[in-house]
Protein backbone atom coordinates (compact mmCIF):
# COMPACT_ATOMS: atom_id res chain seq x y z
CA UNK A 1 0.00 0.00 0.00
CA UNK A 2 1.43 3.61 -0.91
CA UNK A 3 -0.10 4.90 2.13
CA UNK A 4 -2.93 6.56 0.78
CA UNK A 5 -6.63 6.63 0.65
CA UNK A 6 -9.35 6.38 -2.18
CA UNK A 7 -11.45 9.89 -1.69
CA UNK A 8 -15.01 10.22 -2.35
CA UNK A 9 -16.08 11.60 -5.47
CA UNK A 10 -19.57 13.35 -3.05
CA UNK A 11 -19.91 13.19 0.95
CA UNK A 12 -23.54 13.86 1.52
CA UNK A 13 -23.16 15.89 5.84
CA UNK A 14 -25.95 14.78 7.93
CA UNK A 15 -25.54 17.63 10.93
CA UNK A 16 -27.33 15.36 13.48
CA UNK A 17 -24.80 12.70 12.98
CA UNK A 18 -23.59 10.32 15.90
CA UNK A 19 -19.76 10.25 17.66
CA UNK A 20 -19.35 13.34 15.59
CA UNK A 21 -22.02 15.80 14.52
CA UNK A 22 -21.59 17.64 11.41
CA UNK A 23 -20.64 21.24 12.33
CA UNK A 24 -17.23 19.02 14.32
CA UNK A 25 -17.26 17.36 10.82
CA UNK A 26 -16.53 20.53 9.16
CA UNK A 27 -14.13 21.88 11.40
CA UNK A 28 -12.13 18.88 10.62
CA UNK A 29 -12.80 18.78 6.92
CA UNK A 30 -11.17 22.90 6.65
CA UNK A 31 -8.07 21.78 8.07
CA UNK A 32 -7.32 19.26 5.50
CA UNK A 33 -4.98 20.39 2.69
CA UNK A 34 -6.23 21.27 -0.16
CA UNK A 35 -4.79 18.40 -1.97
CA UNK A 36 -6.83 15.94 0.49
CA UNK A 37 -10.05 18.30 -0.29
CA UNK A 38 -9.46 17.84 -4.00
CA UNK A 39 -12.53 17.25 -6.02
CA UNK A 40 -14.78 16.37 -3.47
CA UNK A 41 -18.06 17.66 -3.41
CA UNK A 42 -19.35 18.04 -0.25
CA UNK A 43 -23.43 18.38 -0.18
CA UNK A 44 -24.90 19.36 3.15
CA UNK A 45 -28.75 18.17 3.74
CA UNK A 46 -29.50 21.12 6.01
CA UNK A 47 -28.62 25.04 6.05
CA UNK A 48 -27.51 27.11 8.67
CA UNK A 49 -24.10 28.03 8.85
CA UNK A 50 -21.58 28.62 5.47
CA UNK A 51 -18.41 26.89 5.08
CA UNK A 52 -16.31 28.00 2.05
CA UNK A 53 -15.72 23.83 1.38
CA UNK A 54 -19.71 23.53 0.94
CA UNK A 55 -20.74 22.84 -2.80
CA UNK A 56 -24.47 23.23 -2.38
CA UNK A 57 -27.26 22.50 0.29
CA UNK A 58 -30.28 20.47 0.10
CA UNK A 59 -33.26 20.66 2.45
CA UNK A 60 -34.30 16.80 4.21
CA UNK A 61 -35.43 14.38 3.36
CA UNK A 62 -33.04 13.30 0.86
CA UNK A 63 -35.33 11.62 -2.37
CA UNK A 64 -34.41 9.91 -5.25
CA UNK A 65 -35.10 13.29 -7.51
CA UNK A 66 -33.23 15.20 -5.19
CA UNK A 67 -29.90 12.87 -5.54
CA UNK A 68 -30.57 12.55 -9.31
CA UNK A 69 -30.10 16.45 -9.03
CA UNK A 70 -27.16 16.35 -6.93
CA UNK A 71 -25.24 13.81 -8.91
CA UNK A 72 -26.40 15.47 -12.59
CA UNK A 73 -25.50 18.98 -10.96
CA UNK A 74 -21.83 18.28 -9.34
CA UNK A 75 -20.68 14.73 -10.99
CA UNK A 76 -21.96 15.11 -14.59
CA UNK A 77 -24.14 11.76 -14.34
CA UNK A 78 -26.49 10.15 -16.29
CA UNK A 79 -29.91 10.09 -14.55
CA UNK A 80 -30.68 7.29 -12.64
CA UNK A 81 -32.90 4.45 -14.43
């Protein structure tokens, strides 16, 4: 192993998450480097607070239309059959 990772292509942040809520999540995620953040789009399902590293947010529940949206919008995607 080269010591490194496979990165997400999308994290979807839940804010009411367990161990570590999201808002602790993001405070982590901005002191990545920016070579770690690379191409990641980062989605958050609820709106409150900005964060420079936040692509877009989307309102709960998360449906099917709404991730065909997401994907189409930030990963160039084919809709979902």
């Amino acid at each position: 192993m080269d010591g490194k990772f496979p990165k997400p292509h999308l994290i979807l942040l839940d804010l009411n998450m367990p161990v570590m809520d999201g808002w602790e999540f993001l405070d982590n995620y901005e002191n990545l480097s920016e070579e770690q953040r690379a191409k990641i789009v980062l989605v958050l399902l609820t709106t409150s607070k900005n964060y420079k590293d936040i692509n877009g947010y989307e309102n709960k529940p998360l449906s099917v239309i709404k991730m065909e949206h997401i994907i189409n919008k930030y990963l160039k995607v084919v809709k979902f059959e």
